[in-house]
N, C-alpha and C. Protein backbone atom coordinates (compact mmCIF):
# COMPACT_ATOMS: atom_id res chain seq x y z
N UNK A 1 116.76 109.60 88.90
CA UNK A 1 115.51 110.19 88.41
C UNK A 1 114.33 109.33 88.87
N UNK A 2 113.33 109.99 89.65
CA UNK A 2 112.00 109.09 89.70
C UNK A 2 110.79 108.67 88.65
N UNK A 3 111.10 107.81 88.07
CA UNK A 3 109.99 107.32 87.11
C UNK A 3 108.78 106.65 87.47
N UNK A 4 108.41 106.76 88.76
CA UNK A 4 107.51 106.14 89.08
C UNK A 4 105.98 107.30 88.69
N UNK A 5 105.34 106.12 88.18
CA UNK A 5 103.62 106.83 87.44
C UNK A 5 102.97 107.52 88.69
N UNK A 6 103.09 108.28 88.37
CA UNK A 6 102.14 109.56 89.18
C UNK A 6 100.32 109.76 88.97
N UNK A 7 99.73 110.07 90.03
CA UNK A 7 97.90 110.09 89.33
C UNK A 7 97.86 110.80 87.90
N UNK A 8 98.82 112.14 87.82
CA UNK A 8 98.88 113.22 86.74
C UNK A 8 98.92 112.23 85.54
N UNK A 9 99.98 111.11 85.47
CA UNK A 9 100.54 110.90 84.84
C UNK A 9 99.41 109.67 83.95
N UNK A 10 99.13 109.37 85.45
CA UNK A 10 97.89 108.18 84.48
C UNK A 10 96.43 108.78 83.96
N UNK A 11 96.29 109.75 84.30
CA UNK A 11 95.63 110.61 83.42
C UNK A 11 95.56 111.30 82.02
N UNK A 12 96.82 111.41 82.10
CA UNK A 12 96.93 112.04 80.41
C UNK A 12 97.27 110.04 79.97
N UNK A 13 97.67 109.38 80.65
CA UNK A 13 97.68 107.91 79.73
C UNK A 13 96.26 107.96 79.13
N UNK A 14 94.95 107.66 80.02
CA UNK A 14 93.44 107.81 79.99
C UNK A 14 93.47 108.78 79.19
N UNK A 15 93.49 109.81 78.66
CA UNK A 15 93.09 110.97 77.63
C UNK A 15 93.95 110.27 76.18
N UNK A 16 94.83 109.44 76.24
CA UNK A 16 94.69 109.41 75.08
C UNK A 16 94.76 107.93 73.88
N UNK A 17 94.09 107.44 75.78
CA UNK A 17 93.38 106.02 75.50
C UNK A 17 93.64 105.20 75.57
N UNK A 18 94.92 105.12 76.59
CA UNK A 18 95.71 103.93 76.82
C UNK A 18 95.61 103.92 78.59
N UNK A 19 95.74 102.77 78.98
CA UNK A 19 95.43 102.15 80.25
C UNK A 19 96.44 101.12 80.57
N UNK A 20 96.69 101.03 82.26
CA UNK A 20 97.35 99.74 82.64
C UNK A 20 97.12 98.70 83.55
N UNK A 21 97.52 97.58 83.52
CA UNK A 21 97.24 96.41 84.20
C UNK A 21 98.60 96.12 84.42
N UNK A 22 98.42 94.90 85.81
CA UNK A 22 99.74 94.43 86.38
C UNK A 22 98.98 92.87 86.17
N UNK A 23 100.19 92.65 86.03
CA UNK A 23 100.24 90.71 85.60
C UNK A 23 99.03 90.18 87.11
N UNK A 24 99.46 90.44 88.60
CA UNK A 24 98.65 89.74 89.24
C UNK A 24 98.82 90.70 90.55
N UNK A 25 97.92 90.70 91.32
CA UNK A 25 97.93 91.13 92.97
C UNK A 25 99.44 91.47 92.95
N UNK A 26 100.26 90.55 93.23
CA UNK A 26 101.66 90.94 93.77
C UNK A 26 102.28 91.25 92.50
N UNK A 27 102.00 91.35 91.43
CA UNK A 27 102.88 92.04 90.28
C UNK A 27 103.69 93.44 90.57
N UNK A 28 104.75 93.98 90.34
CA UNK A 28 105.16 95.06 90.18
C UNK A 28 105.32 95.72 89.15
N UNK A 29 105.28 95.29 88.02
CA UNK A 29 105.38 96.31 86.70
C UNK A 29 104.20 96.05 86.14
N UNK A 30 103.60 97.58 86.10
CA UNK A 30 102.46 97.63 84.91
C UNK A 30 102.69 97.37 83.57
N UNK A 31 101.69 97.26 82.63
CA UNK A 31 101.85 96.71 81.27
C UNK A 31 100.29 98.24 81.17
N UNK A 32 100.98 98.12 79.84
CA UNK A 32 100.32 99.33 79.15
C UNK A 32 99.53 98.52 77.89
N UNK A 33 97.98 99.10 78.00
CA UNK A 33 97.05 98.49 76.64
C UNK A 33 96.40 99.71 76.12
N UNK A 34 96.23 99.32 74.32
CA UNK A 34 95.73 99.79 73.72
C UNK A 34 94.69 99.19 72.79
N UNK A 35 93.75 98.50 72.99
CA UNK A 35 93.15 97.09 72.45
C UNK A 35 92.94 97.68 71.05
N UNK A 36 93.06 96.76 70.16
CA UNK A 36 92.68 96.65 68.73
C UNK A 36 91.16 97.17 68.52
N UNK A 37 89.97 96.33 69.60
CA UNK A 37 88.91 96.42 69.75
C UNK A 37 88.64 97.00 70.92
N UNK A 38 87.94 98.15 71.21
CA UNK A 38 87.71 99.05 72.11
C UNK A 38 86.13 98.52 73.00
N UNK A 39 86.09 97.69 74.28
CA UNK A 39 84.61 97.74 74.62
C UNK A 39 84.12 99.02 74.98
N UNK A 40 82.60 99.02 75.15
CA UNK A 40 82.03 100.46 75.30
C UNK A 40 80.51 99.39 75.43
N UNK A 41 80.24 100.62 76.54
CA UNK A 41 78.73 100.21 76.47
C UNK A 41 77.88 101.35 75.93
N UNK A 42 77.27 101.63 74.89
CA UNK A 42 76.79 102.48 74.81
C UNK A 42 75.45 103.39 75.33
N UNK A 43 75.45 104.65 76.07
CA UNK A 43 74.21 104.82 77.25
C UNK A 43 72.96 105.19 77.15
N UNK A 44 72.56 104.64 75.65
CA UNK A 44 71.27 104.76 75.43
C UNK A 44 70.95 103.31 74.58
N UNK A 45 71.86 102.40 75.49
CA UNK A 45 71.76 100.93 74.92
C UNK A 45 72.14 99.82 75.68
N UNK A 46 71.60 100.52 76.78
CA UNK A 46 71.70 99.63 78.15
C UNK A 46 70.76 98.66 77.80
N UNK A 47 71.05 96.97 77.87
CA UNK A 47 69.86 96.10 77.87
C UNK A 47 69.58 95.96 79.15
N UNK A 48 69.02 96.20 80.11
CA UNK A 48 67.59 96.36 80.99
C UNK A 48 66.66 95.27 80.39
N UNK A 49 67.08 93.44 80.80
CA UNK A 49 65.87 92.91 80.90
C UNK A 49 64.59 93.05 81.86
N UNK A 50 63.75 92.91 81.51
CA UNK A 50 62.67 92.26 82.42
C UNK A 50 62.81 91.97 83.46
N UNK A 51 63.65 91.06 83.84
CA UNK A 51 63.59 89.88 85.12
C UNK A 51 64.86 91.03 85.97
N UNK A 52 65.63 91.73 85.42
CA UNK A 52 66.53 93.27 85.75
C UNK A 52 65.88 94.36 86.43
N UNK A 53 64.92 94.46 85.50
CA UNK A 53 63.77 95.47 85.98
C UNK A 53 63.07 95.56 87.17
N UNK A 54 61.86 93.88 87.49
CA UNK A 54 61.34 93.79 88.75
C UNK A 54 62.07 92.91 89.65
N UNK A 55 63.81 93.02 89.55
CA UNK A 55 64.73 92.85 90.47
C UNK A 55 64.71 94.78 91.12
N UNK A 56 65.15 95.00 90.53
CA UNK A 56 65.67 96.76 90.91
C UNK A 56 63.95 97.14 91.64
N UNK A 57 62.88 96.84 91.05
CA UNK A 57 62.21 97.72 91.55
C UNK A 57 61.48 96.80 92.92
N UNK A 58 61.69 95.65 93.14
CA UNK A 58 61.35 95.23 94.49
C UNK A 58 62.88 94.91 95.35
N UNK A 59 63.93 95.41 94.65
CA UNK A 59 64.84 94.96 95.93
C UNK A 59 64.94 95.77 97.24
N UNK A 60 65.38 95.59 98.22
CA UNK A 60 65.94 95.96 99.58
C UNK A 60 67.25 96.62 99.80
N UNK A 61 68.54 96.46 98.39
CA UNK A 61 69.53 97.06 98.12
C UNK A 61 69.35 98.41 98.37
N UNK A 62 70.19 99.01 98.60
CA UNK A 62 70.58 100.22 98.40
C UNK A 62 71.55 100.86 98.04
N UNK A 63 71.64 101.91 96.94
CA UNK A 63 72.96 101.85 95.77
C UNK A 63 73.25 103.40 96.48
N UNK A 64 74.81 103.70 97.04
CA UNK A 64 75.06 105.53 96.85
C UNK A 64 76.51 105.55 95.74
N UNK A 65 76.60 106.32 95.88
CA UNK A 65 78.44 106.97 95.33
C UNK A 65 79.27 107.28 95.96
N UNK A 66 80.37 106.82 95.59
CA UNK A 66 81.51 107.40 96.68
C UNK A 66 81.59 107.41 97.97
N UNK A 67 81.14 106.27 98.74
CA UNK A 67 80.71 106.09 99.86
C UNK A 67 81.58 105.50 100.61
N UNK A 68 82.30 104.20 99.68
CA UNK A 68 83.07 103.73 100.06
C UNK A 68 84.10 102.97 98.71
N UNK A 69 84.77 103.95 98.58
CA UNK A 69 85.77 103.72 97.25
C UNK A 69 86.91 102.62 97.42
N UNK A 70 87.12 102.55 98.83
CA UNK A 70 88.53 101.82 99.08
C UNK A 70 87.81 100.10 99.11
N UNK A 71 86.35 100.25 99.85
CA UNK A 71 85.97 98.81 100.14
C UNK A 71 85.82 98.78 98.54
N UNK A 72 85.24 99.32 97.66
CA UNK A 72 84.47 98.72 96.31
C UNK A 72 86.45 98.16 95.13
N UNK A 73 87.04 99.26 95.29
CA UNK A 73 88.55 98.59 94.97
C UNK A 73 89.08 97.60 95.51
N UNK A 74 89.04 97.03 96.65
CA UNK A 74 89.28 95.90 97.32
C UNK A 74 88.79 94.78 96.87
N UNK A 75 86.95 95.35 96.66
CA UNK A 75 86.14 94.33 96.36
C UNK A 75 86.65 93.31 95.00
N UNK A 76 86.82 94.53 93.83
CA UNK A 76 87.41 94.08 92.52
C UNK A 76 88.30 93.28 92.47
N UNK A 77 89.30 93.54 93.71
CA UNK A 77 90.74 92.89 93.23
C UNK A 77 90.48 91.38 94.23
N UNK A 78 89.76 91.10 95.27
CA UNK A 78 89.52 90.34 95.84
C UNK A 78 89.12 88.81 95.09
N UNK A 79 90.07 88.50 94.07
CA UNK A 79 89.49 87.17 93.15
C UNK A 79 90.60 86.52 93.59
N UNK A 80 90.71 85.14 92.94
CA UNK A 80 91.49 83.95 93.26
C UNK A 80 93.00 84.96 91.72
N UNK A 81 92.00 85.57 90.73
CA UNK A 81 93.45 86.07 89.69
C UNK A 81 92.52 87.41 89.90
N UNK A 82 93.50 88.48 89.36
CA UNK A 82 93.64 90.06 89.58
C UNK A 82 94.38 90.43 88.94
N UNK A 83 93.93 91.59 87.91
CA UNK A 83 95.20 92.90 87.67
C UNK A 83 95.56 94.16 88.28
N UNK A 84 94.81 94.20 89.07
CA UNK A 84 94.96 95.18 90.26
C UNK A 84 95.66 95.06 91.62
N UNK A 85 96.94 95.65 91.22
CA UNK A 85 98.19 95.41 92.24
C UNK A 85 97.87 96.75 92.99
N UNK A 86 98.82 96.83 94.05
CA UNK A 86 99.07 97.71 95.03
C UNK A 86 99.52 99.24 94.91
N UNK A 87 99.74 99.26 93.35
CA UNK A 87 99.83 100.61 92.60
C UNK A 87 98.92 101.12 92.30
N UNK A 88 98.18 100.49 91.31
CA UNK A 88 97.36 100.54 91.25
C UNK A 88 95.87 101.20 91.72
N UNK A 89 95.79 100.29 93.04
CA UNK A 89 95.05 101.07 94.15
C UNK A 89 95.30 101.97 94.92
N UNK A 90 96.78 102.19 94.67
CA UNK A 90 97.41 103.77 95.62
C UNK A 90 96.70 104.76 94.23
N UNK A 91 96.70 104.36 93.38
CA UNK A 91 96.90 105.27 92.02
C UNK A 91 95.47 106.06 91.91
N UNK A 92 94.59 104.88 92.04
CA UNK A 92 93.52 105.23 91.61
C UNK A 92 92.42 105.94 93.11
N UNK A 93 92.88 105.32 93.86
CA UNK A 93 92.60 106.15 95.78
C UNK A 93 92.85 107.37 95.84
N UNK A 94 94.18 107.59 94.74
CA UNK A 94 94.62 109.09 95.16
C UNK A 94 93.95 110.43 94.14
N UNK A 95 93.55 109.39 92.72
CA UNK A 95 92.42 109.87 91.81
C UNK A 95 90.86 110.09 92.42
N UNK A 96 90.79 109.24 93.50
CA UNK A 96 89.54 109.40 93.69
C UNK A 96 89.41 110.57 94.99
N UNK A 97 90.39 110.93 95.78
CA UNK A 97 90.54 111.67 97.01
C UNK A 97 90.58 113.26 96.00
N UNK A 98 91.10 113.54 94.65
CA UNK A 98 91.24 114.55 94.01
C UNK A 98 89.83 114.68 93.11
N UNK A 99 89.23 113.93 93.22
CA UNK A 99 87.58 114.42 92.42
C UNK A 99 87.67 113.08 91.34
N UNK A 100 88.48 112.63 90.86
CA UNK A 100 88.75 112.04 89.55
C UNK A 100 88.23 110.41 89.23
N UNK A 101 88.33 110.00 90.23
CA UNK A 101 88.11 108.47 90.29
C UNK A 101 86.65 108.19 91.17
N UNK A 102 85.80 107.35 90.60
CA UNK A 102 84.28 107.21 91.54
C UNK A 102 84.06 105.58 91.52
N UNK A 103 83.22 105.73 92.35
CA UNK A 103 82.83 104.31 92.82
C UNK A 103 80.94 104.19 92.68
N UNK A 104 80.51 103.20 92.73
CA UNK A 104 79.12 103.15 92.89
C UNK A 104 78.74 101.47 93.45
N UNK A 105 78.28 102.14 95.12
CA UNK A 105 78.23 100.84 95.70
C UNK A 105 76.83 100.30 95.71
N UNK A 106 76.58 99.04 95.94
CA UNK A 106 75.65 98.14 96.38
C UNK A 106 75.52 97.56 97.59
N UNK A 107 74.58 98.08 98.36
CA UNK A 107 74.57 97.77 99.93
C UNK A 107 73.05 96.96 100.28
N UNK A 108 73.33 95.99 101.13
CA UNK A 108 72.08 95.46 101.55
C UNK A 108 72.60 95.45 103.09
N UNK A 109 71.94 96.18 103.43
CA UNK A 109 71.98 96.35 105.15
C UNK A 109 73.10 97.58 104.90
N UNK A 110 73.94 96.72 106.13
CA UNK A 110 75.31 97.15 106.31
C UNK A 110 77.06 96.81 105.56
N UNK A 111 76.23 95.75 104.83
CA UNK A 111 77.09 94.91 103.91
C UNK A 111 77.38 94.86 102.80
N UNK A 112 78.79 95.67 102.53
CA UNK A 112 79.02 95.81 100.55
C UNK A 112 78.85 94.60 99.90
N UNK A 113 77.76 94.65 98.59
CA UNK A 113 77.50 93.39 98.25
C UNK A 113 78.00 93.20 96.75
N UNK A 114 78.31 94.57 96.30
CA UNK A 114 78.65 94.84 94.83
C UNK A 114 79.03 96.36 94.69
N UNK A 115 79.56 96.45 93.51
CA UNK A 115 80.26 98.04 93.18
C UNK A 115 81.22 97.91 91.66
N UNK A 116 80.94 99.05 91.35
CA UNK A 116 81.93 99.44 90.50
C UNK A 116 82.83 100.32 90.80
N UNK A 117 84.00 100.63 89.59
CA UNK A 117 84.73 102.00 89.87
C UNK A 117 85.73 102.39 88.60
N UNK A 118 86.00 103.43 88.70
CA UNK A 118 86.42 104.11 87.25
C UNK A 118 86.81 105.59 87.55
N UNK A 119 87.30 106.00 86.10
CA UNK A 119 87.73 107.51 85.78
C UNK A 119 87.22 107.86 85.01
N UNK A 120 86.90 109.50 85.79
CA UNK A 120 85.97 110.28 84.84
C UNK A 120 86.71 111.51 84.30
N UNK A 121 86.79 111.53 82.83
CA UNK A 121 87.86 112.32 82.34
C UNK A 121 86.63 112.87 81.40
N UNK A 122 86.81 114.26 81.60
CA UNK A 122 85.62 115.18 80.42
C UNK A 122 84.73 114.57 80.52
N UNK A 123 83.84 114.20 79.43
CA UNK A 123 82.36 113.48 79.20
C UNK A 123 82.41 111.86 79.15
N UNK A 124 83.61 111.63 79.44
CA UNK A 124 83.94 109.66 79.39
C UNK A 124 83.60 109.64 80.69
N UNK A 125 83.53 108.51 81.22
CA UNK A 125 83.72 107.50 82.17
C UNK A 125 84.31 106.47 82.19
N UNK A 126 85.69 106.10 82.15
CA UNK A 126 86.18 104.62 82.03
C UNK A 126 86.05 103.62 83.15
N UNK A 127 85.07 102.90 82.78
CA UNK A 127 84.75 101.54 83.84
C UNK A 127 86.00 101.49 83.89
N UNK A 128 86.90 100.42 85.60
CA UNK A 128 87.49 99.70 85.92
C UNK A 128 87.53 98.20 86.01
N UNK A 129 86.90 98.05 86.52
CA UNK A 129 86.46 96.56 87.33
C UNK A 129 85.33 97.03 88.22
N UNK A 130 84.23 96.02 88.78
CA UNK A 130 83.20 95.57 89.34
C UNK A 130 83.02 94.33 89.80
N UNK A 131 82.64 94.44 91.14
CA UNK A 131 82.42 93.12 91.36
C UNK A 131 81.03 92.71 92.21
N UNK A 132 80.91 91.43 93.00
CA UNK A 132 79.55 91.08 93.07
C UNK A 132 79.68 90.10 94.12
N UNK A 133 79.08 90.02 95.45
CA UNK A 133 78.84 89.40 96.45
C UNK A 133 77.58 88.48 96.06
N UNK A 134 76.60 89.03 95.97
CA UNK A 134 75.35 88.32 95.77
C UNK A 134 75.29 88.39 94.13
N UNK A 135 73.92 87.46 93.69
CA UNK A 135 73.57 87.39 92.34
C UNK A 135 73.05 88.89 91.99
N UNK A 136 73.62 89.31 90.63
CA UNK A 136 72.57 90.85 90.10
C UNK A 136 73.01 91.71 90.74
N UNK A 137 74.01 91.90 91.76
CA UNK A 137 74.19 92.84 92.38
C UNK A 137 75.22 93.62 91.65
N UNK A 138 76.01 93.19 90.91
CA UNK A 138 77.17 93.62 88.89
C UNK A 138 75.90 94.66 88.61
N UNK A 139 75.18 93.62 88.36
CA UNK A 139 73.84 93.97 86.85
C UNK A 139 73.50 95.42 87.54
N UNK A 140 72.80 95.40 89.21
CA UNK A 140 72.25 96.49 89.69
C UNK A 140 73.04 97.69 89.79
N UNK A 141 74.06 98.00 89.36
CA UNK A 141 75.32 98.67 89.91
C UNK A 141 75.69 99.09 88.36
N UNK A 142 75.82 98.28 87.58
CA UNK A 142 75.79 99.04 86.14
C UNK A 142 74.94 99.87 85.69
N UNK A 143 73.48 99.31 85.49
CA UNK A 143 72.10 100.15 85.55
C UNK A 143 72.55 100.91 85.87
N UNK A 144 72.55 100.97 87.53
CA UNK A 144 72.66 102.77 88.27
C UNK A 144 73.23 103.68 87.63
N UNK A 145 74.81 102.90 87.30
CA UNK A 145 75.87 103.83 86.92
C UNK A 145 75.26 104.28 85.34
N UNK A 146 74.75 103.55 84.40
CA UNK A 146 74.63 104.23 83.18
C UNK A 146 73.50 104.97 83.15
N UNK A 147 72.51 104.76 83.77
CA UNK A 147 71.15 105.97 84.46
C UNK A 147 71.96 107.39 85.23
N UNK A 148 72.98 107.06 85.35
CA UNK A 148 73.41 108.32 86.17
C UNK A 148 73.85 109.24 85.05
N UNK A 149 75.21 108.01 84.95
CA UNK A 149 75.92 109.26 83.66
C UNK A 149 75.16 109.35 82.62
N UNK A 150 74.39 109.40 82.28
CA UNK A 150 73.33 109.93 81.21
C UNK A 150 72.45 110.94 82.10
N UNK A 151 72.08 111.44 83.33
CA UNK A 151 71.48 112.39 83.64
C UNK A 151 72.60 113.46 84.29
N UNK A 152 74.09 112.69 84.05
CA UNK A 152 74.92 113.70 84.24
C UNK A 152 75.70 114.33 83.10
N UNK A 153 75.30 113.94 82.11
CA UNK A 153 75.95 114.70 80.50
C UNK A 153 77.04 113.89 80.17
N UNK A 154 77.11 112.64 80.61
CA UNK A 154 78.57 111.93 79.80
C UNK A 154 78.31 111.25 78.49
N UNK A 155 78.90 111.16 78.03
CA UNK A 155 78.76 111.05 76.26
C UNK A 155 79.14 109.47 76.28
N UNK A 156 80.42 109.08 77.00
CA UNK A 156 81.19 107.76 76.22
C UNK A 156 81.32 106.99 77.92
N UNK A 157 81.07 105.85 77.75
CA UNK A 157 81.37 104.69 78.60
C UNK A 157 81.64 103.67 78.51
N UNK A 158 83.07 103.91 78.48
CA UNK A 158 84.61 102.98 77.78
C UNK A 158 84.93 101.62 79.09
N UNK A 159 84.12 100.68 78.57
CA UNK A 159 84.73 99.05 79.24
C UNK A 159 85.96 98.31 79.05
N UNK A 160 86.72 98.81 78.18
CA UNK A 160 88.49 98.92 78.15
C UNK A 160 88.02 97.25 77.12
N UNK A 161 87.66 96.16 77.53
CA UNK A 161 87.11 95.30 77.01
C UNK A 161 86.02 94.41 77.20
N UNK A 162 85.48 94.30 75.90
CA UNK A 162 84.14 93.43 75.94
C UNK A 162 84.10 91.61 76.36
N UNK A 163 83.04 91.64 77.08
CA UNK A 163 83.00 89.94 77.90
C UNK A 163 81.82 89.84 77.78
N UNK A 164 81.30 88.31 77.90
CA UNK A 164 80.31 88.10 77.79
C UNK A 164 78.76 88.32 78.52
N UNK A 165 79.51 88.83 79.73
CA UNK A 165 78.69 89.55 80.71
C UNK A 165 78.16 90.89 80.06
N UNK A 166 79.06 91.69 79.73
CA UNK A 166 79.34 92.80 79.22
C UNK A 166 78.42 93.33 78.17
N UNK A 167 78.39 92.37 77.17
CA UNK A 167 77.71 91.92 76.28
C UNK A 167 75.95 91.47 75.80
N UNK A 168 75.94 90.79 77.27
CA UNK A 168 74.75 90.88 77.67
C UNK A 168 73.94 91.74 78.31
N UNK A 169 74.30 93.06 78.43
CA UNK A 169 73.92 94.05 79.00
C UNK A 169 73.96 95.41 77.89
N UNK A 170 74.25 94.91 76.83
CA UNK A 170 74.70 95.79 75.88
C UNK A 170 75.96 96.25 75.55
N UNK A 171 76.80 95.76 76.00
CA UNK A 171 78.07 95.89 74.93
C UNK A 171 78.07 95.41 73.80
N UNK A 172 79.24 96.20 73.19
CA UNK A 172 79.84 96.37 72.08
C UNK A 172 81.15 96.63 71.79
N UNK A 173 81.49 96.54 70.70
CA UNK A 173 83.24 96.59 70.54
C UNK A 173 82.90 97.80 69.17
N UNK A 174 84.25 98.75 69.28
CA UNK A 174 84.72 99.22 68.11
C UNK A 174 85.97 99.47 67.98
N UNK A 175 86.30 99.64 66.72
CA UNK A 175 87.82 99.66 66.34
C UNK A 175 88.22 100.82 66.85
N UNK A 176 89.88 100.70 67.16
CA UNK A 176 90.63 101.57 67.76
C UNK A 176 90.46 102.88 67.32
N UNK A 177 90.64 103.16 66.39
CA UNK A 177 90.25 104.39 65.94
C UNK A 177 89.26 105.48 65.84
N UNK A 178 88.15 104.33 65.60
CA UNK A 178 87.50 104.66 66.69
C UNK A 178 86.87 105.37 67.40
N UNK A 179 87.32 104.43 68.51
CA UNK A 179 86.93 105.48 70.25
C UNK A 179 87.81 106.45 70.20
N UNK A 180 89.45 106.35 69.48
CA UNK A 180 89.93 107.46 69.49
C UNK A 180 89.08 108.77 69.41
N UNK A 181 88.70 108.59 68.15
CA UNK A 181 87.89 110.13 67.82
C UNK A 181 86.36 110.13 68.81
N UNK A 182 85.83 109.19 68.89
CA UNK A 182 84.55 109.38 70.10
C UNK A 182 85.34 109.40 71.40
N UNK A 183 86.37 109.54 72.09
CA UNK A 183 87.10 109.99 73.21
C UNK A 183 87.64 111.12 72.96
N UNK A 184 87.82 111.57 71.97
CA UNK A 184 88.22 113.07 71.79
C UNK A 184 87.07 114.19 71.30
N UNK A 185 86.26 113.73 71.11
CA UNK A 185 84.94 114.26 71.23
C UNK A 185 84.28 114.57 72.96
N UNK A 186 84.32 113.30 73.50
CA UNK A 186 83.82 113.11 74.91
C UNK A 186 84.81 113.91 75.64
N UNK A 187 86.29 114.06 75.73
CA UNK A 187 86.93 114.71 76.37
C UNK A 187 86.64 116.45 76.44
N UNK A 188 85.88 116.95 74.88
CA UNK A 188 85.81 118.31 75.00
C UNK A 188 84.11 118.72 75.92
N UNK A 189 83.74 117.50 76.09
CA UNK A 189 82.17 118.23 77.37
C UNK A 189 82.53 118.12 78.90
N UNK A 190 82.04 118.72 79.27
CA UNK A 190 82.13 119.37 80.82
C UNK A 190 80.85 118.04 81.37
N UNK A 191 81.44 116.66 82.07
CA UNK A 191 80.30 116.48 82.99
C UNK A 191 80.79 116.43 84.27
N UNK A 192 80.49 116.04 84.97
CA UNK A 192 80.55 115.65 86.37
C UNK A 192 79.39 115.03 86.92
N UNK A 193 80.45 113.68 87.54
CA UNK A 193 79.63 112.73 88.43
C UNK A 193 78.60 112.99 89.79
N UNK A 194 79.38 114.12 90.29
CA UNK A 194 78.63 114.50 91.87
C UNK A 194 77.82 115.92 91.09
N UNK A 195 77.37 116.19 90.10
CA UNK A 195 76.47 117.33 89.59
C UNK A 195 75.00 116.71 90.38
N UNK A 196 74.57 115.48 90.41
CA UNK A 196 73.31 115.21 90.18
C UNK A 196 73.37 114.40 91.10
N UNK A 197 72.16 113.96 92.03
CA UNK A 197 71.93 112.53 92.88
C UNK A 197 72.12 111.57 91.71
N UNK A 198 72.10 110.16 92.53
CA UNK A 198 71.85 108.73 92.13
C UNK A 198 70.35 109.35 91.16
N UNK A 199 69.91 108.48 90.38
CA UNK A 199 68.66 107.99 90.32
C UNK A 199 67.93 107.29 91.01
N UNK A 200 66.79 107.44 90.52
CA UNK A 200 65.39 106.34 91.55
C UNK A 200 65.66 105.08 90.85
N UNK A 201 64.93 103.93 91.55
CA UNK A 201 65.26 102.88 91.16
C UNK A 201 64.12 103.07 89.43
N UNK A 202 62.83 103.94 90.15
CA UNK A 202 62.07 104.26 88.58
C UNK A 202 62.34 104.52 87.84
N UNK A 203 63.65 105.67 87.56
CA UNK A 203 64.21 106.18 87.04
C UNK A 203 65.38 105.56 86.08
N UNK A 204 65.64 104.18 86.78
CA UNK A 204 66.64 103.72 86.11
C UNK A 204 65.61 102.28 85.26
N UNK A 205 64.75 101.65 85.67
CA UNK A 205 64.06 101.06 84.89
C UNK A 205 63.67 102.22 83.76
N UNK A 206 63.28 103.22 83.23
CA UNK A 206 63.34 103.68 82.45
C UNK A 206 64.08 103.09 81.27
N UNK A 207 65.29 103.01 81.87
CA UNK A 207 66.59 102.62 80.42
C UNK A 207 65.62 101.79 79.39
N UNK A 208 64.81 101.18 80.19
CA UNK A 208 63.79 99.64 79.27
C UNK A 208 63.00 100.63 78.09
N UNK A 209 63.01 102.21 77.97
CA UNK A 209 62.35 102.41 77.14
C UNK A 209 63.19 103.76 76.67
N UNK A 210 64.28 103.42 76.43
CA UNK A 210 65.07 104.42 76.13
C UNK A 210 66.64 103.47 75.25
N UNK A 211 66.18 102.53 74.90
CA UNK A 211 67.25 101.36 73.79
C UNK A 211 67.05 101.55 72.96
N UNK A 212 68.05 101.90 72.02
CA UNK A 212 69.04 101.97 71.10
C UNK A 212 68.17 101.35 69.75
């Protein structure tokens, strides 16, 4: 019998709020989480400092979507430690080739400098991992992404867990139960990521007057 996790399969995991990680790069068996404490950033509680602000609005960056999904997954797993094994990235490549999985890069020139990436299930978005070549280039790449999915109708944007980075940008933690019921809420709206362009960089300084 083949038991090997299928995209289908890690999808209904994501719907009902459970996720996996592999011990390291070369790990072979996933481990399945359900955290006690649920991170979430909430998207009308983006902290958008100041010094965030007239970064985004004089930089030279340039942020698209889905442009380059395989470099921005690479990017993530590219640390000295990683939970993102080789399944993993077949898993989530093959989510993203079917509509399901997105990326949001950070480019200066010709050169990926930062990105995120995740699954978009109903009105959620579950961050993955993000990572960062230059300084602020995390920070600029979150902005985008929570300026987006808020002009694209997503309700919940689930950080699997809260860090101190995380934190400083407006995270938060809630109990399991939870996000249960605010993920089963978010699962019954219709958004989509490619409905709408990026935002302007004006557009996303906004967030500074749109907190929580």
């Amino acid at each position: 019998m083949d038991l090997r996790l299928t995209p289908r399969m890690l999808l209904e995991a994501y719907r009902l709020g459970t996720f996996p990680m592999a011990e390291s790069r070369d790990g072979r068996t996933l481990y399945w989480f359900d955290p006690v404490q649920r991170g979430i950033i909430p998207l009308d509680g983006f902290h958008l400092s100041r010094s965030l602000s007239r970064h985004i609005r004089d930089m030279p960056w340039r942020v698209s979507l889905n442009t380059d999904f395989e470099g921005v997954i690479d990017g993530c797993a590219g640390r000295d430690t990683t939970w993102i094994n080789a399944e993993i990235t077949d898993l989530f490549t093959a989510l993203h080739r079917s509509g399901q999985a997105h990326s949001l890069e950070v480019w200066n020139g010709d050169a990926l400098i930062g990105g995120i990436y995740g699954l978009a299930i109903g009105g959620a978005f579950c961050g993955e991992s993000m990572f960062s070549h230059q300084p602020n280039a995390s920070k600029v790449a979150l902005a985008y992404l929570v300026a987006h999915l808020r002009r694209c109708g997503f309700v919940l944007f689930d950080t699997q867990y809260l860090n101190d980075h995380l934190a400083s940008l407006g995270g938060v933690e809630m109990p399991r139960m939870e996000y249960r019921q605010r993920l089963a809420q978010a699962l019954k709206v219709k958004a989509d990521m490619t409905a709408c362009p990026l935002p302007s960089a004006y557009e996303v300084m906004q967030l500074r007057t749109h907190r929580s």
